[in-house]
Protein backbone atom coordinates (compact mmCIF):
# COMPACT_ATOMS: atom_id res chain seq x y z
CA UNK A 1 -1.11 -15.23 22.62
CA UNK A 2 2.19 -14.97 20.47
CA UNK A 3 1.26 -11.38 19.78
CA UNK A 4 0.92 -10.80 23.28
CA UNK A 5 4.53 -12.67 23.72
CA UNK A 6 6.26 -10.39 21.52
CA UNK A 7 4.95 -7.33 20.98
CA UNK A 8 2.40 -6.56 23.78
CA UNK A 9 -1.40 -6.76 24.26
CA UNK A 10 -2.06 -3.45 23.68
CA UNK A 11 -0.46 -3.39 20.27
CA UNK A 12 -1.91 -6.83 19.53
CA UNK A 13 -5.17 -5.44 20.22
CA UNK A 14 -4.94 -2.26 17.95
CA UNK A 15 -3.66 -4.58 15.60
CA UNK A 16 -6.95 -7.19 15.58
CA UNK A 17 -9.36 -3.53 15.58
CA UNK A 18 -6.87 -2.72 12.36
CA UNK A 19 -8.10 -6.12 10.47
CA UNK A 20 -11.27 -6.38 11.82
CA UNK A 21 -12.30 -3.52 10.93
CA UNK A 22 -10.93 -3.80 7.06
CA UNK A 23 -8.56 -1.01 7.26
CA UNK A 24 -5.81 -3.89 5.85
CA UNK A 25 -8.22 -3.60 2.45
CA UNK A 26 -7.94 0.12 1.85
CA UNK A 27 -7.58 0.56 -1.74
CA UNK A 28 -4.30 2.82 -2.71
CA UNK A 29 -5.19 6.30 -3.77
CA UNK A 30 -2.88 5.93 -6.41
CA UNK A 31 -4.73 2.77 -7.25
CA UNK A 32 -7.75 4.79 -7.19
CA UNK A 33 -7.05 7.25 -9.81
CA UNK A 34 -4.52 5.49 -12.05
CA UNK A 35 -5.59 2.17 -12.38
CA UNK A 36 -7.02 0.98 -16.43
CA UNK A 37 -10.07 -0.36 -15.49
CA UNK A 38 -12.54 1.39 -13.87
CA UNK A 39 -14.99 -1.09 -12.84
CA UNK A 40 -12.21 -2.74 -11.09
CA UNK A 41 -11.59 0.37 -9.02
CA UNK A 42 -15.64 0.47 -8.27
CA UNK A 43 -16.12 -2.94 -6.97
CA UNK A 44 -13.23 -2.82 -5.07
CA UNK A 45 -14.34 0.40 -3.15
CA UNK A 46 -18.27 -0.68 -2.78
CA UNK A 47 -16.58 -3.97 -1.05
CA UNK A 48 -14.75 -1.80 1.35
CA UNK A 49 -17.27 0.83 1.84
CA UNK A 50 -20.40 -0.84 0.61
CA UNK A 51 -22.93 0.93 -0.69
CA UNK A 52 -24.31 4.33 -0.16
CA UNK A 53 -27.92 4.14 1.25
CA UNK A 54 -27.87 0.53 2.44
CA UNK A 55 -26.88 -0.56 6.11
CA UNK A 56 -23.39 -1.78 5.48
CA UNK A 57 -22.05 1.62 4.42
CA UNK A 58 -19.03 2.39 6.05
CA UNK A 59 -19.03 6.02 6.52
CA UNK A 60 -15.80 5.83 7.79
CA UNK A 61 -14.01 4.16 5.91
CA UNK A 62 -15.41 6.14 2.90
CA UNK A 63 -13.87 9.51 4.80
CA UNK A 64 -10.62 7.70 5.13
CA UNK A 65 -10.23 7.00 1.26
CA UNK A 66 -11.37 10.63 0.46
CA UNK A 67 -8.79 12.46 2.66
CA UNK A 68 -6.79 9.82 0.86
CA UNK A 69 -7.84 11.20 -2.57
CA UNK A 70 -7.45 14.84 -1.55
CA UNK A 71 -3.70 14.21 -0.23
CA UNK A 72 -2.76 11.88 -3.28
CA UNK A 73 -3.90 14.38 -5.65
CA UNK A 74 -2.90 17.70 -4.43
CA UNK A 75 0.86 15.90 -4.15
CA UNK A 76 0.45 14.60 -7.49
CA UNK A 77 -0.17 17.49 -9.24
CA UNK A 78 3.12 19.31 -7.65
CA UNK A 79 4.70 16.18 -9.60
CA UNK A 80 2.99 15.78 -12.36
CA UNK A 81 0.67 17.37 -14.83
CA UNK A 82 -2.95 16.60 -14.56
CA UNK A 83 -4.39 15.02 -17.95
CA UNK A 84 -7.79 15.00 -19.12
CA UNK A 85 -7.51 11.08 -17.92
CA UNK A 86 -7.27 12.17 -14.22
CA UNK A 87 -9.84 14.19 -14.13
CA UNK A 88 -12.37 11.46 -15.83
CA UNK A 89 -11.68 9.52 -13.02
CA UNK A 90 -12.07 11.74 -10.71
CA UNK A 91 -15.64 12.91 -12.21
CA UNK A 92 -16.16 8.81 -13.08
CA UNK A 93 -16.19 8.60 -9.11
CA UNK A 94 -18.39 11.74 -8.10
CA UNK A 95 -21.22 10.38 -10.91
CA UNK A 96 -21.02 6.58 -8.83
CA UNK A 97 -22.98 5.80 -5.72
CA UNK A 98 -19.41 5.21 -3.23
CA UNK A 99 -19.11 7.78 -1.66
CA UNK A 100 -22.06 10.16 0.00
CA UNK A 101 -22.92 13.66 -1.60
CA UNK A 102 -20.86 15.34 1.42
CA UNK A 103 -17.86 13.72 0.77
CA UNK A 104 -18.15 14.64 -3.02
CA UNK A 105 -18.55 18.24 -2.45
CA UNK A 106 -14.89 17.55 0.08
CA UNK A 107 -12.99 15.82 -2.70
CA UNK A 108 -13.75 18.11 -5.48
CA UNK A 109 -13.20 21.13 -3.49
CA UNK A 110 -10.71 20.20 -1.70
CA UNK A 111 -8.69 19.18 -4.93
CA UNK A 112 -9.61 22.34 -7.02
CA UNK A 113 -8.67 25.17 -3.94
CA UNK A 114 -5.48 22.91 -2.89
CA UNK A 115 -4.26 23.94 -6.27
CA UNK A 116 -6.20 25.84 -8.44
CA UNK A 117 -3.49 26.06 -11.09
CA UNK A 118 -2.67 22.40 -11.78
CA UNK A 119 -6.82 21.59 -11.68
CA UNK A 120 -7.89 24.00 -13.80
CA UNK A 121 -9.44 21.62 -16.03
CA UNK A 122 -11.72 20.45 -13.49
CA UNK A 123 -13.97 23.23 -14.55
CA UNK A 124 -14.44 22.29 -18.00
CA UNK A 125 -15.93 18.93 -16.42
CA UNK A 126 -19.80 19.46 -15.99
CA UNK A 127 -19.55 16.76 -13.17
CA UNK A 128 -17.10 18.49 -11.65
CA UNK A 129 -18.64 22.06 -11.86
CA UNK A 130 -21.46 20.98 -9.97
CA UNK A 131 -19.60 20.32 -6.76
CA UNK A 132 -17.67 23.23 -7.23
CA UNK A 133 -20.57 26.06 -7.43
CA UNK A 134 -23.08 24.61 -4.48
């Protein structure tokens, strides 16, 4: 009701789909591939996308985060130069069950043909490779 006092129903409606639906837990790309611990970054994504062949996957929340990771990275790397750490986390994420094979193949090729320069790397990873040549 105070919602609907200030700002509007519609907006207060968008805004209860927004929470209810967990987009307020996304997990910051930047999070995602520069945070020290790893199995920090993997629990937190299985509890906002679950887990890959059970009923509670959330398919699209798992697309959100990997456009996420596609953007983040190609802007990073016109900032920055990609380290051998960046891509062990990115092929640390293709070897987990998060995200499904589809969205894999995306991210990896998405990342490598958005710049092949700066991600160059990526095909020294045998991880990597794989999602590259299928």
């Amino acid at each position: 009701m105070i919602g609907e006092g200030s700002v509007g129903s519609e907006f207060t409606t968008l805004f209860t789909i927004f929470i209810n639906n967990k987009l307020d837990k996304i997990i910051s790309p930047d999070v995602i591939m520069n945070h020290e611990s790893e199995e920090y970054i993997l629990n937190t994504l299985k509890g906002i996308i679950g887990k890959k062949n059970e009923n509670e996957y959330r398919a699209d929340l798992a697309s959100i985060i990997s456009t996420r990771i596609i953007n983040f990275s190609l802007f990073y790397s016109k900032e920055n130069k990609i380290e051998s750490d960046y891509i062990n986390r990115l092929a640390f994420l293709m070897n987990e069950e998060v995200f499904a094979d589809d969205l894999k193949y995306k991210i990896v090729k998405s990342i490598y043909n958005g710049n092949p320069s700066a991600f160059k790397t990526l095909t020294l990873n045998k991880t990597l490779i794989k999602f590259l040549t299928k």
